[in-house]
N, C-alpha and C. Protein backbone atom coordinates (compact mmCIF):
# COMPACT_ATOMS: atom_id res chain seq x y z
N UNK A 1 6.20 -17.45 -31.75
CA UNK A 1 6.29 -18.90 -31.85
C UNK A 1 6.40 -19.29 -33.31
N UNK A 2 7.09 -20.40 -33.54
CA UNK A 2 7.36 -20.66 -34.75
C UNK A 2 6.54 -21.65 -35.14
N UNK A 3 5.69 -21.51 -36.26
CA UNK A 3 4.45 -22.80 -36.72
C UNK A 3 5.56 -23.69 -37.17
N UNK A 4 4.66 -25.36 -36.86
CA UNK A 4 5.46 -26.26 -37.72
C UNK A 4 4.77 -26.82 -38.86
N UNK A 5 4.83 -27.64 -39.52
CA UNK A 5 4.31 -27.57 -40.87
C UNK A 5 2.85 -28.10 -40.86
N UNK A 6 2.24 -28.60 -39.80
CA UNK A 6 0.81 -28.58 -39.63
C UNK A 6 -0.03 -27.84 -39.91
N UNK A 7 0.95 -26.22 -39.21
CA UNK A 7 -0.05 -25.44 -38.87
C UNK A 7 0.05 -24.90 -37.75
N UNK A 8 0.29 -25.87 -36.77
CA UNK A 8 0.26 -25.70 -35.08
C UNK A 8 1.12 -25.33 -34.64
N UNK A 9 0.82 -24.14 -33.74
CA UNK A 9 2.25 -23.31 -32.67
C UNK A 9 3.01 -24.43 -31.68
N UNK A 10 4.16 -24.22 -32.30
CA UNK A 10 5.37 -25.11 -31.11
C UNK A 10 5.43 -24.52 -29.74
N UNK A 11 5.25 -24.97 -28.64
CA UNK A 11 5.19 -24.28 -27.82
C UNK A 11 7.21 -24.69 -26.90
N UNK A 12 7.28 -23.51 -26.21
CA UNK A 12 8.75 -23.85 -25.59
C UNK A 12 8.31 -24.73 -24.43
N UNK A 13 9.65 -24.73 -24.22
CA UNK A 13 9.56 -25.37 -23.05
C UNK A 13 9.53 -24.78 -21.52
N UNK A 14 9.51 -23.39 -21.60
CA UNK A 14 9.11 -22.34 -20.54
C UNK A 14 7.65 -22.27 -20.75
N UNK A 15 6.85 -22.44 -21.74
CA UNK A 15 5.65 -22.06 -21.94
C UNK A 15 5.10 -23.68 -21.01
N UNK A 16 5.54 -24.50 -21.67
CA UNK A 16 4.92 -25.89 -20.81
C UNK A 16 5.22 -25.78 -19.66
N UNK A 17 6.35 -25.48 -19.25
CA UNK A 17 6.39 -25.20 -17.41
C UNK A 17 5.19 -24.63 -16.93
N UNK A 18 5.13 -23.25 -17.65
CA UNK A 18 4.36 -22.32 -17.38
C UNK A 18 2.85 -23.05 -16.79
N UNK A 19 2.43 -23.76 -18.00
CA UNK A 19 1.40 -24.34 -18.08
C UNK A 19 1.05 -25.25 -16.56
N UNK A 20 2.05 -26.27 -17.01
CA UNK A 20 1.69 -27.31 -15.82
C UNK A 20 2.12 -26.92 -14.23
N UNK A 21 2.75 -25.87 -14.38
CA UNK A 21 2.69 -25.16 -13.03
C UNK A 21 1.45 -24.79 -12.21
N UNK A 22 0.42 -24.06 -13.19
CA UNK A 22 -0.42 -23.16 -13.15
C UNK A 22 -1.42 -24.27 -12.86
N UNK A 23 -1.79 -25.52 -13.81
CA UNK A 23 -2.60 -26.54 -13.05
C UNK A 23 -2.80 -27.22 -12.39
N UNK A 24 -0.74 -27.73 -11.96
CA UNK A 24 -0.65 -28.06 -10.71
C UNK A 24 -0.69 -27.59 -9.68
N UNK A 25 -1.09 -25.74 -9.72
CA UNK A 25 -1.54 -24.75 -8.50
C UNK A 25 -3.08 -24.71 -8.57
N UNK A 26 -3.68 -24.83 -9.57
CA UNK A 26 -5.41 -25.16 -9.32
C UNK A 26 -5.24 -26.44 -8.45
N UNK A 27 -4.93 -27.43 -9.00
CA UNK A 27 -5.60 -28.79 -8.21
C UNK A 27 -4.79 -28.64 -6.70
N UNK A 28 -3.85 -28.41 -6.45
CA UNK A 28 -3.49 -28.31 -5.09
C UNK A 28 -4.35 -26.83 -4.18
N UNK A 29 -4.85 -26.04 -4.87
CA UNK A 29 -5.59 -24.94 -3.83
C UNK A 29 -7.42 -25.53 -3.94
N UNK A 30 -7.33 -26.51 -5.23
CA UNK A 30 -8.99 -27.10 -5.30
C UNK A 30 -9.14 -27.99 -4.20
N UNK A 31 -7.98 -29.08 -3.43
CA UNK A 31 -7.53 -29.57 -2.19
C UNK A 31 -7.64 -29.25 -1.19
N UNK A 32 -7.13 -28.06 -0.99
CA UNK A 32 -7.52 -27.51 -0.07
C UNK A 32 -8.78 -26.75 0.49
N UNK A 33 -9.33 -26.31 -0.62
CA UNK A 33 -10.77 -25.81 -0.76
C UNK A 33 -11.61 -26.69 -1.12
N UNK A 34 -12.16 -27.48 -0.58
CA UNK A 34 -12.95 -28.09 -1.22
C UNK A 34 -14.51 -27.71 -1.52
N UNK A 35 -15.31 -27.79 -2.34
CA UNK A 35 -16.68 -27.51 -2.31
C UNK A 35 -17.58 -27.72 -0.89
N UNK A 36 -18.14 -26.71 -0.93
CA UNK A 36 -19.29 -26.55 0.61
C UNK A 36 -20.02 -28.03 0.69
N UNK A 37 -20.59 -28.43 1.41
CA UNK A 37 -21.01 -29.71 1.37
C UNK A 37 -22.95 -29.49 1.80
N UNK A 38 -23.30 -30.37 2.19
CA UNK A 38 -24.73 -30.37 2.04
C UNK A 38 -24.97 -29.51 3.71
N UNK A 39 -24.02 -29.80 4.53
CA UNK A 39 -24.26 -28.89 5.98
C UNK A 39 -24.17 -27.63 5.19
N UNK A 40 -23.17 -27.04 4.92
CA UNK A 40 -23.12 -25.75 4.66
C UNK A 40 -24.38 -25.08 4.04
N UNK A 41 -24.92 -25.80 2.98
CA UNK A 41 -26.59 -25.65 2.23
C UNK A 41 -27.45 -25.41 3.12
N UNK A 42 -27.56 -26.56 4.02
CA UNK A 42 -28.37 -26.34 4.95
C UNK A 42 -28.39 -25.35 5.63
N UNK A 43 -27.19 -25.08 6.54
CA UNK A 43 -26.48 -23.78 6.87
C UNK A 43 -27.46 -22.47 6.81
N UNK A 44 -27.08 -22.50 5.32
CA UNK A 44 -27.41 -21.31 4.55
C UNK A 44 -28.86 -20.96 4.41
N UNK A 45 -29.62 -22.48 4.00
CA UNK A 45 -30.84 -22.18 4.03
C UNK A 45 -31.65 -21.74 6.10
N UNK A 46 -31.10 -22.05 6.51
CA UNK A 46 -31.54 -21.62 7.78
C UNK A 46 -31.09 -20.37 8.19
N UNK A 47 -30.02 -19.58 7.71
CA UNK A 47 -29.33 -18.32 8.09
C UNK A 47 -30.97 -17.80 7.01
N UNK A 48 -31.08 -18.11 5.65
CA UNK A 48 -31.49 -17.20 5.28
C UNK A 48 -33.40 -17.23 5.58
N UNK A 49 -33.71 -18.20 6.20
CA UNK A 49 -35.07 -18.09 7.01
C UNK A 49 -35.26 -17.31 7.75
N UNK A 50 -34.28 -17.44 9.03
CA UNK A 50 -34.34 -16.80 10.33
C UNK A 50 -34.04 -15.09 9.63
N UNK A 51 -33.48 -14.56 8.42
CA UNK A 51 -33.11 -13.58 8.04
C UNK A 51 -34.72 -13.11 7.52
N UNK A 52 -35.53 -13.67 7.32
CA UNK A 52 -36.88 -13.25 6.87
C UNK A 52 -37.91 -13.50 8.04
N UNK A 53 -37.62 -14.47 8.58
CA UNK A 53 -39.01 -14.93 9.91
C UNK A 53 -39.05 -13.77 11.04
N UNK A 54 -37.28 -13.14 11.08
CA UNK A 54 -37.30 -12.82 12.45
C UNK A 54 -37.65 -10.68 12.34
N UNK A 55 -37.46 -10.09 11.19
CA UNK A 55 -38.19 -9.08 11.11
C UNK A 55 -39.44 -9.34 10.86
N UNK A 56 -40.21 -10.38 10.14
CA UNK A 56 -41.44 -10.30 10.25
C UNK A 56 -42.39 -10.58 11.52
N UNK A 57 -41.49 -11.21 12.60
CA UNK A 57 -42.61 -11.43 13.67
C UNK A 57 -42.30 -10.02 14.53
N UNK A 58 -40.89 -9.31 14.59
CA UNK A 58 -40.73 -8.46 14.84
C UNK A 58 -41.53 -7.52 14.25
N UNK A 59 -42.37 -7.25 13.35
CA UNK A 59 -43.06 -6.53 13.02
C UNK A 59 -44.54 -6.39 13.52
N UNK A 60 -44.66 -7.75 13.65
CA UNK A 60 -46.23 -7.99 13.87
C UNK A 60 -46.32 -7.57 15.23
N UNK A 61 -45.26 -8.34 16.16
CA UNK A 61 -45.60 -8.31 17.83
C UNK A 61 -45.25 -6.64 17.66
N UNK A 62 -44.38 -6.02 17.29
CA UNK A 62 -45.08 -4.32 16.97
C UNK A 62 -45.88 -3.97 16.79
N UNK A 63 -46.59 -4.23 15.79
CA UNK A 63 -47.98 -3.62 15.27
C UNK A 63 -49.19 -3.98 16.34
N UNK A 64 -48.78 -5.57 16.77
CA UNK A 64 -50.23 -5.52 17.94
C UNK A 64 -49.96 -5.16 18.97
N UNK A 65 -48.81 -4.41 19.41
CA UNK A 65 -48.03 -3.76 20.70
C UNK A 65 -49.34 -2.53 20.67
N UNK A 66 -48.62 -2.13 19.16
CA UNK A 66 -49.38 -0.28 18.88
C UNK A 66 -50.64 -0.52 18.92
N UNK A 67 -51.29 -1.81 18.29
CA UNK A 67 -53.00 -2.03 18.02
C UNK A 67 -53.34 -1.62 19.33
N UNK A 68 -53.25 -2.47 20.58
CA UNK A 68 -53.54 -2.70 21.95
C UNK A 68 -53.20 -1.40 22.27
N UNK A 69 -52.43 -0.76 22.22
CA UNK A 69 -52.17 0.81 22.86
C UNK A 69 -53.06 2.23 22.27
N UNK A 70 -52.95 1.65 20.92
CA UNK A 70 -53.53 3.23 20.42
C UNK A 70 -54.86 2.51 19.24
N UNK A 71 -55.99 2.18 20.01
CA UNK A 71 -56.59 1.28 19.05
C UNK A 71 -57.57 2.24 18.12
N UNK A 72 -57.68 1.74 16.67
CA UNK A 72 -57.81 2.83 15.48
C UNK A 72 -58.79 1.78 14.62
N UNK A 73 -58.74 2.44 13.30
CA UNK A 73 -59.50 1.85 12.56
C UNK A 73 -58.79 1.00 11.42
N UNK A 74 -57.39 1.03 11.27
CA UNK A 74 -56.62 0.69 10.40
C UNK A 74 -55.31 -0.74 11.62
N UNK A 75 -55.21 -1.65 10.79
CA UNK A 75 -54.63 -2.19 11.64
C UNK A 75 -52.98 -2.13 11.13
N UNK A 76 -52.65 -1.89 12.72
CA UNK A 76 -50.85 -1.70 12.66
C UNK A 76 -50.18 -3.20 12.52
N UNK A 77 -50.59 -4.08 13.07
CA UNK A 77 -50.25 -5.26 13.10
C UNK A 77 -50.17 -5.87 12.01
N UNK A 78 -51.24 -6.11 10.39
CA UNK A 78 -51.06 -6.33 9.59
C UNK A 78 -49.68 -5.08 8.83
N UNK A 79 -50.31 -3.84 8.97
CA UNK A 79 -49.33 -3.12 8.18
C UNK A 79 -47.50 -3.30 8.75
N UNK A 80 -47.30 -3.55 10.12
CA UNK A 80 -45.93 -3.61 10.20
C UNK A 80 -45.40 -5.69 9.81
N UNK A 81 -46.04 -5.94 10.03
CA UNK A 81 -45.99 -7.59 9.33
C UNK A 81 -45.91 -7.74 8.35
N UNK A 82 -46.48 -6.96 6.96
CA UNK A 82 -45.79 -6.62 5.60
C UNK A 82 -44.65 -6.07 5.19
N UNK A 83 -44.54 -5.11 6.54
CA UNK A 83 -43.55 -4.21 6.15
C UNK A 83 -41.74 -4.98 6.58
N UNK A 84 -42.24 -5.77 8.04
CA UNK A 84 -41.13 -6.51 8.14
C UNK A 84 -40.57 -7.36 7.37
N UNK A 85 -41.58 -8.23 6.60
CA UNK A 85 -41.81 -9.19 5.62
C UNK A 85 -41.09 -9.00 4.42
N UNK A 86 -41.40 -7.39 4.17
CA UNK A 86 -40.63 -7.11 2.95
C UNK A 86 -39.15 -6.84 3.32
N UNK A 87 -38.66 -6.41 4.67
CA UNK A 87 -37.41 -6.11 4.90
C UNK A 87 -37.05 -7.13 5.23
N UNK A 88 -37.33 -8.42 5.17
CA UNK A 88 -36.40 -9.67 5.73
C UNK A 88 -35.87 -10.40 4.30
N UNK A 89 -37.04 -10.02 3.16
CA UNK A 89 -36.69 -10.72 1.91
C UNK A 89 -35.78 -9.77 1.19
N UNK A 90 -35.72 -9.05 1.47
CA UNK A 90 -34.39 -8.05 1.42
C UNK A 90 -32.96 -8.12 1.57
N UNK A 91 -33.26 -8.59 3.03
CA UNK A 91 -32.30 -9.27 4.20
C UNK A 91 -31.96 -10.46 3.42
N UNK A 92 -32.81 -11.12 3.36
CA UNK A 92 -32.11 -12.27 2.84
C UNK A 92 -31.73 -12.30 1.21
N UNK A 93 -32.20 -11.76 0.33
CA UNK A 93 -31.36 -11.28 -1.08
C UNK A 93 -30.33 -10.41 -1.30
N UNK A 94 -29.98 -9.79 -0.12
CA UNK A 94 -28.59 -9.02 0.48
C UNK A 94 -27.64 -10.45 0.65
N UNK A 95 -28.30 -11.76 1.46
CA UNK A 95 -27.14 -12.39 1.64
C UNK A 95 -27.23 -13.39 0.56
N UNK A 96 -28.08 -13.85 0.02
CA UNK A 96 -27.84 -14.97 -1.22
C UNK A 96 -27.23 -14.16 -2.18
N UNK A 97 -26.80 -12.22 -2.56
CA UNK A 97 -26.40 -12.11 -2.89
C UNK A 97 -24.84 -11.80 -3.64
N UNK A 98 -24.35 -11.95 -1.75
CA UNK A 98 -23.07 -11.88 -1.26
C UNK A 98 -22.66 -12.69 -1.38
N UNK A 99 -23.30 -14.33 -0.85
CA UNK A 99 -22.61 -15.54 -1.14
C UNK A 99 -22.27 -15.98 -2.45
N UNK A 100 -23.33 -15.66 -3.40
CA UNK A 100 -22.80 -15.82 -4.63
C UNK A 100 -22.17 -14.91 -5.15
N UNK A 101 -21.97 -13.74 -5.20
CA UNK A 101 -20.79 -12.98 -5.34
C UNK A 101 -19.18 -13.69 -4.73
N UNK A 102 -19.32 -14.04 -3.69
CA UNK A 102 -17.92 -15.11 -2.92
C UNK A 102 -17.48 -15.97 -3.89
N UNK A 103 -19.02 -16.80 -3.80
CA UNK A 103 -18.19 -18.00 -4.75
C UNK A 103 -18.01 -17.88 -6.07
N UNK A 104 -18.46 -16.80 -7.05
CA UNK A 104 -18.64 -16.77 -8.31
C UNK A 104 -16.66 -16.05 -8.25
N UNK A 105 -16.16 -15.26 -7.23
CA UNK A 105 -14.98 -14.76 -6.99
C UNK A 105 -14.32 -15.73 -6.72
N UNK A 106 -14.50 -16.95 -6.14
CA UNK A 106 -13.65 -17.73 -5.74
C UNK A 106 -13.61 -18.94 -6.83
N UNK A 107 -14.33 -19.28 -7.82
CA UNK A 107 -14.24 -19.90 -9.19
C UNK A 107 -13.64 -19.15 -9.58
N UNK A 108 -13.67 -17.66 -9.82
CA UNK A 108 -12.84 -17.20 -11.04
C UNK A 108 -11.27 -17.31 -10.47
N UNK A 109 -10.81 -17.19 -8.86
CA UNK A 109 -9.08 -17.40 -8.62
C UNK A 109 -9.06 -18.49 -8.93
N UNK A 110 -10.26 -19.59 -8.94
CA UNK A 110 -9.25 -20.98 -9.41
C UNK A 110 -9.36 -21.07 -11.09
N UNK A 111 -9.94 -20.47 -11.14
CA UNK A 111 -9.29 -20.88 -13.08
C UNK A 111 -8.05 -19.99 -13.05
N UNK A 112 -7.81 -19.17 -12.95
CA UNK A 112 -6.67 -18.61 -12.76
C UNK A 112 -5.24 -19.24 -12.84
């Protein structure tokens, strides 16, 4: 590019096509995509409850399955209720971590 006496690169006139092509393809795919809305939040926050509530009761109604069957000195019911507990917050940082992986991928095609 050839500077003009400013200083500043002249740009062609393939380069400005270039340009306003490329932003007039962001704002028409930002149109079509529009940002998730407050359902989808919600959505999400309930996918990722039921992703923690439902191994932990699954754990417990286990553990007092085993308590009632094989009764001991250590309780199964607390120990599988932690243990579900910890695999649901798991469960659910598996998926808050996917979703934001999506959208952090789907900001970067629209700057693009």
């Amino acid at each position: 590019m050839n500077d003009d006496p400013r200083g500043r690169p002249s740009h062609t006139t393939a380069d400005l096509a270039g340009t306003v092509g490329a932003k007039a393809a962001r704002k028409l795919k930002a149109q079509r995509n529009p940002t998730p809305g407050v359902w989808f939040g919600l959505g999400m926050m309930g996918l990722i409850g039921w992703s923690v509530v439902v191994p932990t009761l699954l754990g417990a109604a286990l553990g007092l399955w085993i308590d009632k069957q094989f009764p001991g000195t250590h309780s199964w019911a607390l120990a599988l209720l932690v243990g579900g507990l910890t695999l649901g917050c798991f469960n659910a940082w598996h998926w808050v971590a996917k979703e934001e992986r999506a959208m952090r991928e789907e900001q970067e095609g629209r700057d693009e």
